[in-house]
Protein backbone atom coordinates (compact mmCIF):
# COMPACT_ATOMS: atom_id res chain seq x y z
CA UNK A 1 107.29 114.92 97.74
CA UNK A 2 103.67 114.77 96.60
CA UNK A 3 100.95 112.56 98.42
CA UNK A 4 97.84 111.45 96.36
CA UNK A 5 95.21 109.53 97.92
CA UNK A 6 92.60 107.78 95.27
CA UNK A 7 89.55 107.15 96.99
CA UNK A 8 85.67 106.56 95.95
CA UNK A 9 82.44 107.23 98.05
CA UNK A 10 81.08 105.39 100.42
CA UNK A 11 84.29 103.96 101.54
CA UNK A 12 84.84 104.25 105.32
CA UNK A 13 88.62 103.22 104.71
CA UNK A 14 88.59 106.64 102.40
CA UNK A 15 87.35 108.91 105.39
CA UNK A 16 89.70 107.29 108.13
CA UNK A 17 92.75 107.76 105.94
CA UNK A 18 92.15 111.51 104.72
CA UNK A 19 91.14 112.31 108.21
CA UNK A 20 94.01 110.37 110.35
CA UNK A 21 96.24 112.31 107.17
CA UNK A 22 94.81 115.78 108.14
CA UNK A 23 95.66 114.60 111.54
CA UNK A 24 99.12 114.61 110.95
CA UNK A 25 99.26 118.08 108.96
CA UNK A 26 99.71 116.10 105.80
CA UNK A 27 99.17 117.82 102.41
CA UNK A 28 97.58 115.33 99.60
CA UNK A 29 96.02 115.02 96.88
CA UNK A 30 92.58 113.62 96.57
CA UNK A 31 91.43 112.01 92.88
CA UNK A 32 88.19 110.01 93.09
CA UNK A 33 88.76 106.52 91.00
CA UNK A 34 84.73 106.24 90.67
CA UNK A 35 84.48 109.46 88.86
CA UNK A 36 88.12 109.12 86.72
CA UNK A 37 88.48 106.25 84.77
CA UNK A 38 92.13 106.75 84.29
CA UNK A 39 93.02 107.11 87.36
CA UNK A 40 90.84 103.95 88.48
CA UNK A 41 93.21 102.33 85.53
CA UNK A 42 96.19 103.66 87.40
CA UNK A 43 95.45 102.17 90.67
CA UNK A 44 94.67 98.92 88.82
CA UNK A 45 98.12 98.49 87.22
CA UNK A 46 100.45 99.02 90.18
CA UNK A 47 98.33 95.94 91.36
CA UNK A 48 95.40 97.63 93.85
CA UNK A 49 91.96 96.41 94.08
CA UNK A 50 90.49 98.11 96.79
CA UNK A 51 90.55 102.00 98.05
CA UNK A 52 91.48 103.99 99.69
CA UNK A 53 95.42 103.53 97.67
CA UNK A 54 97.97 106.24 98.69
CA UNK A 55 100.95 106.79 96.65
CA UNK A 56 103.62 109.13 97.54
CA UNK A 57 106.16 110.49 94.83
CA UNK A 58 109.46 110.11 95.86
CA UNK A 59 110.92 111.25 92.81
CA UNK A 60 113.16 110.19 89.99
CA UNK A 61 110.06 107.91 88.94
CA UNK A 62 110.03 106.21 92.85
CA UNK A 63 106.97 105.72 94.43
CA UNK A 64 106.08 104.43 98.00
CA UNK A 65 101.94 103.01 98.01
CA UNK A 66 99.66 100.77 99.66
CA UNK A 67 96.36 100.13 99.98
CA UNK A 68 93.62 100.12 102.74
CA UNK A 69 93.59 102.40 106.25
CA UNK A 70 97.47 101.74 107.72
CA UNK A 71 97.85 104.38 110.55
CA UNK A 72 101.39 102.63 110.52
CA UNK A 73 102.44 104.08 107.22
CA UNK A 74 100.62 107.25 107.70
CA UNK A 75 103.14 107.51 110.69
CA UNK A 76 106.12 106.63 108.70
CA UNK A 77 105.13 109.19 106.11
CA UNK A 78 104.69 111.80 108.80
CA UNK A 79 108.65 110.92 109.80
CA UNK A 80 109.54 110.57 106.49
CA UNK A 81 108.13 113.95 105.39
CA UNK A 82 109.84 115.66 108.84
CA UNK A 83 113.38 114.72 107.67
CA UNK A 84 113.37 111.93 110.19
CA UNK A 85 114.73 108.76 109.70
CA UNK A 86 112.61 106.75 111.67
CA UNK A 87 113.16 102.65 112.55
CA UNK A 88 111.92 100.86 109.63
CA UNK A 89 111.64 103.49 106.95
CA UNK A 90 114.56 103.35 104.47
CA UNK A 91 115.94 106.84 104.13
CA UNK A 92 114.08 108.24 100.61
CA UNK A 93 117.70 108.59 98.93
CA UNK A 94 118.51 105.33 99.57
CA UNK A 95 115.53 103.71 97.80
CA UNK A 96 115.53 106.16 94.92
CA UNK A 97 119.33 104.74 95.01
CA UNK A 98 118.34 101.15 94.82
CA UNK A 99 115.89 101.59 92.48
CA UNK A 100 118.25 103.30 90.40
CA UNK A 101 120.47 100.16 90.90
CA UNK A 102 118.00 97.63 89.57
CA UNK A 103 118.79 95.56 86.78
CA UNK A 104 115.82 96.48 84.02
């Protein structure tokens, strides 16, 4: 499971995240969307307008993201990356399951 965080400078929301992340002894990914243009596009067509946005590949094409500082997720991922199956996460097979399921 990979973990990229797109940030930009200047952004207090940016620092908080990467450091509550380190934190937690999670490994990501850092791309700057004010210095990559494509990945600035990226972040623009899942729907983001603000940094810091983390997405996390789940696999198969799934992706789990949002937007903005959220210790809550961070804590989720942490469970989610430990094998747990914490209240409120969906177990990662299941979504990638689901998602599979979808009517296109």
């Amino acid at each position: 499971m990979n973990v990229t965080v797109y940030t930009q400078a200047h952004c207090q929301p940016c620092k908080l995240t990467g450091m509550k992340m380190r934190q937690r002894n999670i490994v990501f990914d850092i791309v700057r969307v004010d210095e990559d243009e494509a990945a600035a596009g990226l972040v623009k067509s899942m729907g983001f307008g603000s940094a810091p946005v983390v997405v996390v590949d789940l696999g198969d094409g799934a992706t789990w993201s949002w937007s903005g500082y959220r210790p809550d997720e961070i804590e989720k991922l942490e469970k989610v990356l430990a094998g747990a199956d914490p209240e409120g996460v969906v177990p990662i097979h299941t979504m990638i399951d689901t998602l599979k399921n979808v009517p296109a």
